[in-house]
Structure formats: C-alpha cells, structure tokens
PDB file of N, CA and C in Angstrom:
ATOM      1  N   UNK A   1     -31.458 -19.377  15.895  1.00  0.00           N
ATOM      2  CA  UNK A   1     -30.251 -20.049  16.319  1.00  0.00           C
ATOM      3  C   UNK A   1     -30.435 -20.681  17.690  1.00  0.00           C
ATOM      4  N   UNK A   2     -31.680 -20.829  18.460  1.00  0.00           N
ATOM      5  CA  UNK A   2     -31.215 -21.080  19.659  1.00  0.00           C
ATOM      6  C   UNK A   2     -31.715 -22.350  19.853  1.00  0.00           C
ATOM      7  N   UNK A   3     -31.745 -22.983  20.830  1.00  0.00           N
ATOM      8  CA  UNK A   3     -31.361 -24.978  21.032  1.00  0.00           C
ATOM      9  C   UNK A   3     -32.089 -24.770  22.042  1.00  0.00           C
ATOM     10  N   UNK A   4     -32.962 -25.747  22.268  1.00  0.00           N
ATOM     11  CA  UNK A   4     -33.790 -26.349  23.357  1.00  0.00           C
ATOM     12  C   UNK A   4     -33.104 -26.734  24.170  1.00  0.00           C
ATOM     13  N   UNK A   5     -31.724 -27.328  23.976  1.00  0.00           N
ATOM     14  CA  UNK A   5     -30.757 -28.045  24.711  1.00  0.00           C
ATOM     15  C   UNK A   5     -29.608 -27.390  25.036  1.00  0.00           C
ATOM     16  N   UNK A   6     -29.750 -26.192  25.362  1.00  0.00           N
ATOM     17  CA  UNK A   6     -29.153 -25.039  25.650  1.00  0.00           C
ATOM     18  C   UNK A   6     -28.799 -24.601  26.391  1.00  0.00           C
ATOM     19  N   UNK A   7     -27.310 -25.034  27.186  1.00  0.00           N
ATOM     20  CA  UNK A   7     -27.316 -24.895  28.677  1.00  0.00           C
ATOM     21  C   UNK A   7     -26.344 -23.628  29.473  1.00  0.00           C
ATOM     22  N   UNK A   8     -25.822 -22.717  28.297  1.00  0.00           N
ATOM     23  CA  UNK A   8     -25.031 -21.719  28.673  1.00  0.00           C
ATOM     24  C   UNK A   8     -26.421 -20.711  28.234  1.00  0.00           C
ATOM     25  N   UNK A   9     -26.773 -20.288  29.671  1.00  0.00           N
ATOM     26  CA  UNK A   9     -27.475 -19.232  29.535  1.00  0.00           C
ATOM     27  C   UNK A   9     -26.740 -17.412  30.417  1.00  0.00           C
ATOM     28  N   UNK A  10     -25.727 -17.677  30.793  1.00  0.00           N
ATOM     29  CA  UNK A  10     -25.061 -16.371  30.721  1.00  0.00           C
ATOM     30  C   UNK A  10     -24.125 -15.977  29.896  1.00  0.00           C
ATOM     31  N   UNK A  11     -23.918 -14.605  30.077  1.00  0.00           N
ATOM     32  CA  UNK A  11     -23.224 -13.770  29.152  1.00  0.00           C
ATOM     33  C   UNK A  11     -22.288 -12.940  29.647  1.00  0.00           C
ATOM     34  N   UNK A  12     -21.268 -13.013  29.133  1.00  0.00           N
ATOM     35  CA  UNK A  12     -20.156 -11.797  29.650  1.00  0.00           C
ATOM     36  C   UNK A  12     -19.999 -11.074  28.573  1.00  0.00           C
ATOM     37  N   UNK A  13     -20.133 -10.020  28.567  1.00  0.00           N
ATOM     38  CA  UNK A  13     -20.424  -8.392  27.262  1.00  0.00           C
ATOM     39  C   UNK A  13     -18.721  -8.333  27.436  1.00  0.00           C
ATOM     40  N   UNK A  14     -18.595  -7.868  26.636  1.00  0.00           N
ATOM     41  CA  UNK A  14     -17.036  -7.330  26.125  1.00  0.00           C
ATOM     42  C   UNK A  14     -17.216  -6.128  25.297  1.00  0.00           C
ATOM     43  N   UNK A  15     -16.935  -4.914  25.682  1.00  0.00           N
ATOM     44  CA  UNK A  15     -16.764  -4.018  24.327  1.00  0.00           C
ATOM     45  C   UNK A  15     -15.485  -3.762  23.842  1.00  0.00           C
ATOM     46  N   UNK A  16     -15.732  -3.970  22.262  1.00  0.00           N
ATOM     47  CA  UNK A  16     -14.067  -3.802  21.150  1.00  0.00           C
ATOM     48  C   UNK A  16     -14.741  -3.221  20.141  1.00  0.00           C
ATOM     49  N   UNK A  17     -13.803  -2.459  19.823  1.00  0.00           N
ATOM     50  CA  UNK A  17     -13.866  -2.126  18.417  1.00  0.00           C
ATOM     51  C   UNK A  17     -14.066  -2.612  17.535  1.00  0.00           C
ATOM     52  N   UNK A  18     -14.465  -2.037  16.267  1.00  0.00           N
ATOM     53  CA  UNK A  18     -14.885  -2.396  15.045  1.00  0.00           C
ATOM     54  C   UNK A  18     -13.467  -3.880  14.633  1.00  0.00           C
ATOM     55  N   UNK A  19     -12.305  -2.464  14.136  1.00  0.00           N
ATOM     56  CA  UNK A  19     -11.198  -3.331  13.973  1.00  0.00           C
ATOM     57  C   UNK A  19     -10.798  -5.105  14.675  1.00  0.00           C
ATOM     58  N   UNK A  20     -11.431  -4.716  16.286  1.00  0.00           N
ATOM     59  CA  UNK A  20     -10.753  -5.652  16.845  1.00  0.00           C
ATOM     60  C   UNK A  20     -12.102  -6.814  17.200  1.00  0.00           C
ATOM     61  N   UNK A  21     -13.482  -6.564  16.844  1.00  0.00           N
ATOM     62  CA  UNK A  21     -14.487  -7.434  16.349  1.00  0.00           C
ATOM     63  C   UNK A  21     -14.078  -8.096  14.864  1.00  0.00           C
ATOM     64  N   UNK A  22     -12.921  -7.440  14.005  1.00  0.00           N
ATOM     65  CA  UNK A  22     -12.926  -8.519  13.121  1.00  0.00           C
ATOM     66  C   UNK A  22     -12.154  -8.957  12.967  1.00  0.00           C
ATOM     67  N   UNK A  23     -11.112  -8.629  13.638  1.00  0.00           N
ATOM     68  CA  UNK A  23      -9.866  -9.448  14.194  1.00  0.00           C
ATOM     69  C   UNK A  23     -10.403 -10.786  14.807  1.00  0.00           C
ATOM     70  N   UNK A  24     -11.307 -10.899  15.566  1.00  0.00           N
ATOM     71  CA  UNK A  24     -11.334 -12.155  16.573  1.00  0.00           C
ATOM     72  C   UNK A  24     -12.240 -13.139  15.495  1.00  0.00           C
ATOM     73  N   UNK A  25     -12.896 -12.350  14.770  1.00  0.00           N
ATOM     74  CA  UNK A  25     -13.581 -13.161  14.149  1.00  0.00           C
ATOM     75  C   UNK A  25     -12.830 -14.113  12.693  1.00  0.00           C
ATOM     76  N   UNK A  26     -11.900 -13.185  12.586  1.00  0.00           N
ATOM     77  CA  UNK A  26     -10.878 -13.677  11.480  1.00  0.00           C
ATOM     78  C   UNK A  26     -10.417 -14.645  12.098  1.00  0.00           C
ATOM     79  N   UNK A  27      -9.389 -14.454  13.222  1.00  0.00           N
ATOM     80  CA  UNK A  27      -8.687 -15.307  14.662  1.00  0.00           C
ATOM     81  C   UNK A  27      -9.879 -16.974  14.492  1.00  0.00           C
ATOM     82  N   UNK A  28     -11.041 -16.480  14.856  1.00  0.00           N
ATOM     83  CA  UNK A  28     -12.018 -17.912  14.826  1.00  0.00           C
ATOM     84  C   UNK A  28     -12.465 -18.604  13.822  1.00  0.00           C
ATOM     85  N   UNK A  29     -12.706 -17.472  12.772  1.00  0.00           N
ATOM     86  CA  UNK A  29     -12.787 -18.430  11.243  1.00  0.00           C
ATOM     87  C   UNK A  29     -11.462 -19.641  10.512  1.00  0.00           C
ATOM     88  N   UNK A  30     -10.262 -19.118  11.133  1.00  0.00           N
ATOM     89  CA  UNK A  30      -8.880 -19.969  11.245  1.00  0.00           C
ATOM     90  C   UNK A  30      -9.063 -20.755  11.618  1.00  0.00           C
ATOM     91  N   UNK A  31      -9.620 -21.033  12.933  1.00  0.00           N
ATOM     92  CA  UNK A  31      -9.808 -22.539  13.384  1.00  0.00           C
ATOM     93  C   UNK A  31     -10.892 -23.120  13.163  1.00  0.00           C
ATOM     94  N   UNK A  32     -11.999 -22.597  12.860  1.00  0.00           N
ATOM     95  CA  UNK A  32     -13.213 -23.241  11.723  1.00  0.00           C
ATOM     96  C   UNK A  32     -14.540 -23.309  12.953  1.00  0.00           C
ATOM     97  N   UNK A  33     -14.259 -21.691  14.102  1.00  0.00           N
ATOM     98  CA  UNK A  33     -14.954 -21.531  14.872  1.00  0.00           C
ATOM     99  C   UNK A  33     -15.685 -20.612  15.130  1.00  0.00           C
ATOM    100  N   UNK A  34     -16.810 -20.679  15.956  1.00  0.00           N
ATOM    101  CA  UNK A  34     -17.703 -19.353  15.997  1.00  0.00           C
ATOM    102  C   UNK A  34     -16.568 -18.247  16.837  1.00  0.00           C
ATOM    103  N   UNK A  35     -16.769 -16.942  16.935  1.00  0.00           N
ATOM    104  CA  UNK A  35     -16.104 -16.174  17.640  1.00  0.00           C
ATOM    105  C   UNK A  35     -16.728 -16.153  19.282  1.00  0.00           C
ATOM    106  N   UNK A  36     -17.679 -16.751  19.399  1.00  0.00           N
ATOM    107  CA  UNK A  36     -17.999 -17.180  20.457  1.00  0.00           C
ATOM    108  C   UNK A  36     -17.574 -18.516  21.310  1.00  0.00           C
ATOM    109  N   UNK A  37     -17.126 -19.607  20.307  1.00  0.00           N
ATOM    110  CA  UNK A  37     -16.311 -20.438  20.531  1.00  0.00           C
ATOM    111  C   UNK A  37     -15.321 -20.250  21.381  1.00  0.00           C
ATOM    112  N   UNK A  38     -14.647 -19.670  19.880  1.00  0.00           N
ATOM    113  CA  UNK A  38     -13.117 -19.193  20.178  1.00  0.00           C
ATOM    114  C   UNK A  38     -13.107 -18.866  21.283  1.00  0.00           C
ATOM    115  N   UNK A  39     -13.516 -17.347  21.221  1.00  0.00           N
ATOM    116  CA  UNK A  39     -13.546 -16.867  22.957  1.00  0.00           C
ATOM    117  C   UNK A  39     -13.818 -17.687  24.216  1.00  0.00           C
ATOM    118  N   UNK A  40     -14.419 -18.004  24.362  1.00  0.00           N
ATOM    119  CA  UNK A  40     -14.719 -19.073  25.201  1.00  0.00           C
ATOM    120  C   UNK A  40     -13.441 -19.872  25.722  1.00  0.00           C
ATOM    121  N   UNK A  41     -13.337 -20.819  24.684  1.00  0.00           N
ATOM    122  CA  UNK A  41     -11.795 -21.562  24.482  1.00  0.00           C
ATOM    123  C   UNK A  41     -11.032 -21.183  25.430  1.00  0.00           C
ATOM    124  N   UNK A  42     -10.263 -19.361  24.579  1.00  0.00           N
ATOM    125  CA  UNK A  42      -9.057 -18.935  25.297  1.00  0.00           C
ATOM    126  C   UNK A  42      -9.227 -18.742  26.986  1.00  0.00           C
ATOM    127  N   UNK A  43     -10.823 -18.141  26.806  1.00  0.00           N
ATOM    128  CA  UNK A  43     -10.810 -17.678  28.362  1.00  0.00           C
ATOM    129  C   UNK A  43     -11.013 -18.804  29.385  1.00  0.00           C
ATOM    130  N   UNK A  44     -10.973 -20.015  28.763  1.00  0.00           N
ATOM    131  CA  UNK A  44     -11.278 -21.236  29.636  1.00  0.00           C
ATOM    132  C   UNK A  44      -9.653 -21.738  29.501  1.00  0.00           C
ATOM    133  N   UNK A  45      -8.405 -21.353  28.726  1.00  0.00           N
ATOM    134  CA  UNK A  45      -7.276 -21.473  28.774  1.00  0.00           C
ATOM    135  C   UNK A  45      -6.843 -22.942  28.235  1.00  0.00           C
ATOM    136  N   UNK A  46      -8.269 -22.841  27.137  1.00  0.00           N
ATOM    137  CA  UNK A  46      -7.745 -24.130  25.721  1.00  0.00           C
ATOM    138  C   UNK A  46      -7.407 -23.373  24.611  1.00  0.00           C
ATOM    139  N   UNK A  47      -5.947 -23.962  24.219  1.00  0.00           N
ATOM    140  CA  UNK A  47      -5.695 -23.652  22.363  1.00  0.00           C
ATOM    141  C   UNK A  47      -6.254 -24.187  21.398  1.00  0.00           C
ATOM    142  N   UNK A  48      -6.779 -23.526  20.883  1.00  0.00           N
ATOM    143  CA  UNK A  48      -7.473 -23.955  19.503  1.00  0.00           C
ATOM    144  C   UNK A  48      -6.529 -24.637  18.706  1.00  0.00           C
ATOM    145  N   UNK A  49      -7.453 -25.701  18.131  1.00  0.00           N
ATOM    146  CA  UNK A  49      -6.426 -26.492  17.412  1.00  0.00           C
ATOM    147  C   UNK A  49      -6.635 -25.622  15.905  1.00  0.00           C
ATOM    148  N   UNK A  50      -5.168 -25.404  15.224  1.00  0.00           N
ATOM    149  CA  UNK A  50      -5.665 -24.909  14.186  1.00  0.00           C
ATOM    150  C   UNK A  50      -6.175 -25.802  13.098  1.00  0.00           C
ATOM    151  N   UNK A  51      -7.216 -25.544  12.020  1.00  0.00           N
ATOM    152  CA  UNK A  51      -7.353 -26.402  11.164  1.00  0.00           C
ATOM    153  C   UNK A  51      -6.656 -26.126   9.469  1.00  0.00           C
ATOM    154  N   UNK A  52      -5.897 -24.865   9.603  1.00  0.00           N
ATOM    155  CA  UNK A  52      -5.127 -24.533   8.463  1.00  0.00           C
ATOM    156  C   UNK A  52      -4.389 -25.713   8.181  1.00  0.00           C
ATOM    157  N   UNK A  53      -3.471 -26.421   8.875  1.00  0.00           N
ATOM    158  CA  UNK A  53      -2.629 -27.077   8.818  1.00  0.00           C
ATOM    159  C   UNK A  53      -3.174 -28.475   8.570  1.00  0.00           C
ATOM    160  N   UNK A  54      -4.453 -29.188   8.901  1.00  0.00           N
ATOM    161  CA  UNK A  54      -5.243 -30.098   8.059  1.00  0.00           C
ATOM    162  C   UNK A  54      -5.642 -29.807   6.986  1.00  0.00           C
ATOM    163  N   UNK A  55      -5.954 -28.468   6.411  1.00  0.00           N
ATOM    164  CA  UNK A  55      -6.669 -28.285   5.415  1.00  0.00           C
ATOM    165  C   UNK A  55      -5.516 -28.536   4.302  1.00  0.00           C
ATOM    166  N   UNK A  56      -4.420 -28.300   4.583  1.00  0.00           N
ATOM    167  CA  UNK A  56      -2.862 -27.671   3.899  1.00  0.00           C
ATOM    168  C   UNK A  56      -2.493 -28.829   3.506  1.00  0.00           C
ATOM    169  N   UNK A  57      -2.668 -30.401   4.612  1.00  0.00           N
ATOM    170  CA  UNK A  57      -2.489 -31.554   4.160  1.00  0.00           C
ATOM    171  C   UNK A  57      -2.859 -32.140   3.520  1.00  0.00           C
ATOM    172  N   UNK A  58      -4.521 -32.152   3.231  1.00  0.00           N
ATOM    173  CA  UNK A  58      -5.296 -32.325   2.710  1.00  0.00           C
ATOM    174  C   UNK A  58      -5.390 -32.010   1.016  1.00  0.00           C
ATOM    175  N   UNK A  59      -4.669 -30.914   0.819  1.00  0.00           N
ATOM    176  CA  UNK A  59      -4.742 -30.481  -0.506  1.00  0.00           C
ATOM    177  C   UNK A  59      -3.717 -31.162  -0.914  1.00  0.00           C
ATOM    178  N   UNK A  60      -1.919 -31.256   0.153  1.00  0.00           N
ATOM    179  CA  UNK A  60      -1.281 -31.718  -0.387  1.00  0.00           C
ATOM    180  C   UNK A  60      -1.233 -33.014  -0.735  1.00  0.00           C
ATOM    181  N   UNK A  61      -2.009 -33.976  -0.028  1.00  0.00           N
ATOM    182  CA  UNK A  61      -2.052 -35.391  -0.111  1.00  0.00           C
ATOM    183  C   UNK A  61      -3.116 -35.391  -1.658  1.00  0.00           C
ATOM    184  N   UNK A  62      -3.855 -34.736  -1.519  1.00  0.00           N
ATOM    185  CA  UNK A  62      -4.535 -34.535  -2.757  1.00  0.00           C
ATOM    186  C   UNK A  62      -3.846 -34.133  -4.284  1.00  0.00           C
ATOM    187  N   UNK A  63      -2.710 -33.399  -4.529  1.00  0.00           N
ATOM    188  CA  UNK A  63      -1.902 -32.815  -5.396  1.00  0.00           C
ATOM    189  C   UNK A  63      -1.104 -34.226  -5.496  1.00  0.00           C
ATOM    190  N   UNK A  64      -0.092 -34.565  -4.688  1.00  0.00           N
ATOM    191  CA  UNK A  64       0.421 -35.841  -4.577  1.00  0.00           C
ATOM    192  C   UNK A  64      -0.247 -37.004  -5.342  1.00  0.00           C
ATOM    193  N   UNK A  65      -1.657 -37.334  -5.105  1.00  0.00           N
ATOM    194  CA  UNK A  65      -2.740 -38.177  -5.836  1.00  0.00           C
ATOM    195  C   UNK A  65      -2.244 -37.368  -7.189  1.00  0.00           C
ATOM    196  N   UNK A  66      -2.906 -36.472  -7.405  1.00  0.00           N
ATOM    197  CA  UNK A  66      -3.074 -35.936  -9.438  1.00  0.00           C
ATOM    198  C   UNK A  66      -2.408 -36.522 -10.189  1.00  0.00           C
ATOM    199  N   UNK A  67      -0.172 -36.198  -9.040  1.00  0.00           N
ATOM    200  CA  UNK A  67       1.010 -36.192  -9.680  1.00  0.00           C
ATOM    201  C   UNK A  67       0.978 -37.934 -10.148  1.00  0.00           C
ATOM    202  N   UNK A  68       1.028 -38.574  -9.007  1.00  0.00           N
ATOM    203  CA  UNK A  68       0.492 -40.197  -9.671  1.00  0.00           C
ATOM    204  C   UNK A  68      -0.044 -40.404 -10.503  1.00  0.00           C
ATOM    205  N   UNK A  69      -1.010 -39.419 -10.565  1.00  0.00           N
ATOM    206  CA  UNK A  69      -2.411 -40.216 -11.890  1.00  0.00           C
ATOM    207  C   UNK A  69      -1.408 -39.444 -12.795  1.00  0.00           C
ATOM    208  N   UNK A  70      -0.524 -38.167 -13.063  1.00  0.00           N
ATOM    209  CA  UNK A  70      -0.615 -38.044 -14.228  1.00  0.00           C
ATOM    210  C   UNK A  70       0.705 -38.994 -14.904  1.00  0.00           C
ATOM    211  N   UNK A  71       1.619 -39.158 -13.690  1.00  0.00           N
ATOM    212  CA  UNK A  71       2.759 -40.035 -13.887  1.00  0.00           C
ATOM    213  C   UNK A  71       2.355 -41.178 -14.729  1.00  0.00           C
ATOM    214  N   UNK A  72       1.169 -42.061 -13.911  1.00  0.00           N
ATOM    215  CA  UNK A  72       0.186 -43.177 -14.781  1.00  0.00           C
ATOM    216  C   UNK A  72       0.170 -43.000 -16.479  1.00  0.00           C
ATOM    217  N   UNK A  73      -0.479 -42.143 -16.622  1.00  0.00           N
ATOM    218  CA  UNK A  73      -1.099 -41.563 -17.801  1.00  0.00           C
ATOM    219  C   UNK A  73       0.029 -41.524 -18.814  1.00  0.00           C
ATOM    220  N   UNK A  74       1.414 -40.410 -18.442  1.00  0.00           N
ATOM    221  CA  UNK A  74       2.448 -40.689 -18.917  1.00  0.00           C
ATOM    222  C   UNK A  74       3.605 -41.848 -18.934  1.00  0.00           C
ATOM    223  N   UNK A  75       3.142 -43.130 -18.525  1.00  0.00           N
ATOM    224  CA  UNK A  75       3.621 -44.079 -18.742  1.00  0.00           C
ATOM    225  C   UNK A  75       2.791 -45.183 -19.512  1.00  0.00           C
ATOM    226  N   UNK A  76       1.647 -44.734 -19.821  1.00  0.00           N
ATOM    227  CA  UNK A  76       0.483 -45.277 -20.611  1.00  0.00           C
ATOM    228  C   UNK A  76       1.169 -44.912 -22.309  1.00  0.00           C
ATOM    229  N   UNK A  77       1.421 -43.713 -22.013  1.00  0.00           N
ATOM    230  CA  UNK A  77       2.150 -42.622 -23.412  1.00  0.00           C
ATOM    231  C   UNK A  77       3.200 -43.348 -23.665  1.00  0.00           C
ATOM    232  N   UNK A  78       4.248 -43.882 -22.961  1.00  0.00           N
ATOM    233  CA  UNK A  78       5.534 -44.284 -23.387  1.00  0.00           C
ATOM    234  C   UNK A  78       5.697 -45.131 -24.943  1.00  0.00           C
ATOM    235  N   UNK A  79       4.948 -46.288 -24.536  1.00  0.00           N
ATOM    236  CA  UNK A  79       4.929 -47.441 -25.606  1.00  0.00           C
ATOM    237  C   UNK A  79       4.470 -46.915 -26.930  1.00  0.00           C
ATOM    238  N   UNK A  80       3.320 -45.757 -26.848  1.00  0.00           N
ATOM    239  CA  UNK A  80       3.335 -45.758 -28.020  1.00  0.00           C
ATOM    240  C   UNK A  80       3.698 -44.457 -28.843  1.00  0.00           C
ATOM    241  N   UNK A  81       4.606 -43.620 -28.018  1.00  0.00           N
ATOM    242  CA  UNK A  81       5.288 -42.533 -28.196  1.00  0.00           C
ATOM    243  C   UNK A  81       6.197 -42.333 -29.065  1.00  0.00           C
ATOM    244  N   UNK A  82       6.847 -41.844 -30.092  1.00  0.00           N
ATOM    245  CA  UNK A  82       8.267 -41.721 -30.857  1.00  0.00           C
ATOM    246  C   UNK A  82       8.844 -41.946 -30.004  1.00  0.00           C
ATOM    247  N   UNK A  83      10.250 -43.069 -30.677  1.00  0.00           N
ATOM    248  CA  UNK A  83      11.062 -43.234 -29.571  1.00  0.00           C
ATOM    249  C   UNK A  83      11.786 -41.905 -29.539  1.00  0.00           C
ATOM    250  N   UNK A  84      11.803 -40.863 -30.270  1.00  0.00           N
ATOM    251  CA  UNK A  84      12.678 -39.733 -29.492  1.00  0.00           C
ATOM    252  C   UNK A  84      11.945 -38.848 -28.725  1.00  0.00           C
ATOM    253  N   UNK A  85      10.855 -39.359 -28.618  1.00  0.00           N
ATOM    254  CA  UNK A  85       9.996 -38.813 -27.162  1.00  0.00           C
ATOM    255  C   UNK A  85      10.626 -39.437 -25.723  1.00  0.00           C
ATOM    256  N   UNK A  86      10.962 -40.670 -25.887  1.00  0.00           N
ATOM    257  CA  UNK A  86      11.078 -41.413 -24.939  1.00  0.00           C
ATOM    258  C   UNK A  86      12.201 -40.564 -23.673  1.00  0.00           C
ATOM    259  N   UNK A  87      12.920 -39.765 -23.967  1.00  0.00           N
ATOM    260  CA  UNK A  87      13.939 -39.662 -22.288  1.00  0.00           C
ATOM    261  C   UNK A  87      13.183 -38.482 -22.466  1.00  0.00           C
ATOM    262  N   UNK A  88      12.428 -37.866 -23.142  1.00  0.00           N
ATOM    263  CA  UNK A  88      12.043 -36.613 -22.732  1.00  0.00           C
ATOM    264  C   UNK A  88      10.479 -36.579 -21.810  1.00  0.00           C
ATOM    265  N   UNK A  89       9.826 -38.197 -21.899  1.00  0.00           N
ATOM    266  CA  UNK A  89       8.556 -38.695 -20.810  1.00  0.00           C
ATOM    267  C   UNK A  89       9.840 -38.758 -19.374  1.00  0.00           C
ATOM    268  N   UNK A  90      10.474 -39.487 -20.196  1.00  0.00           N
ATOM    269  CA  UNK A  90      11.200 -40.431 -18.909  1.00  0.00           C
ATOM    270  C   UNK A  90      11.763 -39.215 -17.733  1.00  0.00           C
ATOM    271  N   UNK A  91      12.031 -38.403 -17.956  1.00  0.00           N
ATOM    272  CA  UNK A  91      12.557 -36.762 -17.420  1.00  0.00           C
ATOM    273  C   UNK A  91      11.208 -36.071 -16.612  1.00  0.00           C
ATOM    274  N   UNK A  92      10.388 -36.576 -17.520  1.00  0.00           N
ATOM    275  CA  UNK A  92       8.890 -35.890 -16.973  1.00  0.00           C
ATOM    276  C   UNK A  92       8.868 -36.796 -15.216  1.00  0.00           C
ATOM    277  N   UNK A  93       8.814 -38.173 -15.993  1.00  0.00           N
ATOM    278  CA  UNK A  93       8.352 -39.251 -14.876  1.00  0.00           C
ATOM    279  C   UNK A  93       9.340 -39.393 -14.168  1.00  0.00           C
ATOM    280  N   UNK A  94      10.722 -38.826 -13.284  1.00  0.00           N
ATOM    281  CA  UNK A  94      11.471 -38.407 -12.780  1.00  0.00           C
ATOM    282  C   UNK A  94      11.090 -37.461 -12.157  1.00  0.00           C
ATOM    283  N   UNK A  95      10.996 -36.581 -13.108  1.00  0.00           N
ATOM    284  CA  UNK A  95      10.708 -34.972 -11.822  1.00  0.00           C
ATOM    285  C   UNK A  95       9.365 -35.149 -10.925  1.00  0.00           C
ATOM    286  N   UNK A  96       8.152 -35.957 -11.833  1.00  0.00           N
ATOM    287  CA  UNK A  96       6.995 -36.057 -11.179  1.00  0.00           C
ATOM    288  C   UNK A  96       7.541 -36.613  -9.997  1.00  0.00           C
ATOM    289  N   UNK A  97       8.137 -37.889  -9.525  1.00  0.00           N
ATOM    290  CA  UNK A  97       8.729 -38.543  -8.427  1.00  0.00           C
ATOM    291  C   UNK A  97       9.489 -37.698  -7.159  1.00  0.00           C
ATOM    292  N   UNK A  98      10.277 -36.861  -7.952  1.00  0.00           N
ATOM    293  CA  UNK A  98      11.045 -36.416  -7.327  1.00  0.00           C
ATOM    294  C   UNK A  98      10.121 -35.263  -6.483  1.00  0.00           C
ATOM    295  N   UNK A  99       8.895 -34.800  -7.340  1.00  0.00           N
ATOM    296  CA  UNK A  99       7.949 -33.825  -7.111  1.00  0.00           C
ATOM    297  C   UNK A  99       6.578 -34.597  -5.687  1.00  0.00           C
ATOM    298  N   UNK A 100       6.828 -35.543  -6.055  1.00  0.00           N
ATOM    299  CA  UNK A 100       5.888 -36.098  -4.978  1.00  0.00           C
ATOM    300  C   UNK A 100       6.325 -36.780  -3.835  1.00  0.00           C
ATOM    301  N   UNK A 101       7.835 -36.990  -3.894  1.00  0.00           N
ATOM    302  CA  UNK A 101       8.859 -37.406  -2.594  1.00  0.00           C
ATOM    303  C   UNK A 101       8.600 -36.146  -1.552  1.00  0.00           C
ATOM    304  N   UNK A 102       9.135 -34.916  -2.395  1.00  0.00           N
ATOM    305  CA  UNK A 102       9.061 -33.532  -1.642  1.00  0.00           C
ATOM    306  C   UNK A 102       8.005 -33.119  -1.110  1.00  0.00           C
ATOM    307  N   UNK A 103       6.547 -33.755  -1.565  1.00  0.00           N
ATOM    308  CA  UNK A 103       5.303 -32.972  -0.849  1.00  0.00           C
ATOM    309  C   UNK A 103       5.222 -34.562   0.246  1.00  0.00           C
ATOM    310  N   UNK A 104       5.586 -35.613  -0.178  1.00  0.00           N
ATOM    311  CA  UNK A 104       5.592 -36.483   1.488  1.00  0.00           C
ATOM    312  C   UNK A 104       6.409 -35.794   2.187  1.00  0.00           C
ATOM    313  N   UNK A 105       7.496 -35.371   2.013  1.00  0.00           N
ATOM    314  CA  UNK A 105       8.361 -34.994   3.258  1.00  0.00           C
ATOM    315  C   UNK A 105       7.907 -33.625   3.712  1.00  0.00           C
ATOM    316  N   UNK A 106       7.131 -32.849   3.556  1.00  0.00           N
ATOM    317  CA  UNK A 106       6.666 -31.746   3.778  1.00  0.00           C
ATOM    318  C   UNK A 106       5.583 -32.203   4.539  1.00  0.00           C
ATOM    319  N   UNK A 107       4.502 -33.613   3.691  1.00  0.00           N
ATOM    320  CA  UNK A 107       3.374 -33.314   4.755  1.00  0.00           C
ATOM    321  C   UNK A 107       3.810 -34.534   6.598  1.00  0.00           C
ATOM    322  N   UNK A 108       5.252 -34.536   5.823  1.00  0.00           N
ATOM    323  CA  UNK A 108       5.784 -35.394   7.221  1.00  0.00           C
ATOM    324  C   UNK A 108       5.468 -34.663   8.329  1.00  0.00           C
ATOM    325  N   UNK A 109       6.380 -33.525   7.705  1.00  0.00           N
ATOM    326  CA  UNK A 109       7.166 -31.892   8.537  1.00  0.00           C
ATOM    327  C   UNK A 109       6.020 -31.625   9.285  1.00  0.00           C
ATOM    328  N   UNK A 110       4.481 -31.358   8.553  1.00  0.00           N
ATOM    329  CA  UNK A 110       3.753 -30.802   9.284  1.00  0.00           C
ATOM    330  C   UNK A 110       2.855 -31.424  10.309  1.00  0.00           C
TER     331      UNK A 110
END
C-alpha cells in the first residue's frame, strides 16, 4: 500500500476498542472512505460529505428511467390490446406517472 509520493509520514496511535474500531470503520465506509480518511477529516474539522444520499439518487433517477421504459412498452400494448383491456393499461399508465412525479419530488427533497 505505500506511495512513493507519500507525504504524511506521521502517526497519531489512538487506542479503541474492538466495538468502537468498527464503529469508525462502518462511520467511513458511509462516506466511501478509508477510516484513516475519515479520521483525519473530523480531526482537521471537515464533514464528510455523505455519499448515501448520491447513491439513493442515483438508484432513484434510475427506477424513474425503468418506470418510463415500462410506461413506453405499455403504450406500445395499447393498439393492439382488447379494447376491454384498454382503461385497465390506461390506469396502469396513470399510476406509472403519478409513480414517477413522486420519485422527482423526492429526488428534489434530497
């Protein structure tokens, strides 16, 4: 692990417990950091940016995409559907809308 270009060559020892070695390390895997990072960070009196909350968008902007494609798909279905299929797509392709309004305004929120 170590870098030629390596310019923190001291160390400040900390002793913790088991429990509270995997606490910090949990704490740093959240923000998508070494626990040496992390530490660092706080004791230099920067907040970690969290990356839960990109990752969270990310899926949702992604789910949002599917609901489109499948909305697509079920309007591909319409034309050549029984017409007594027809308000029961049309109900589908409603809620899908109504289902993908709610994850924009959520990934507004966040």
């Amino acid at each position: 692990m170590g870098s030629n270009t390596r310019y923190r060559d001291d160390q400040i020892q900390v002793r913790v417990t088991a429990n509270e070695k995997a606490a910090i390390r949990e704490e740093a895997n959240r923000y998508s950091l070494s626990a040496a990072t992390y530490l660092r960070n706080l004791g230099l009196g920067f907040a970690p940016k969290n990356t839960m909350d990109k990752q969270a968008i990310d899926r949702l902007a992604k789910l949002r995409g599917d609901l489109g494609r499948i909305g697509g798909l079920l309007k591909l279905i319409l034309p050549i559907s029984p017409p007594t299929e027809h308000q029961e797509i049309r109900k589908l392709l409603s809620q899908l809308a109504e289902t993908k309004e709610k994850i924009r305004e959520t990934v507004e929120r966040l």
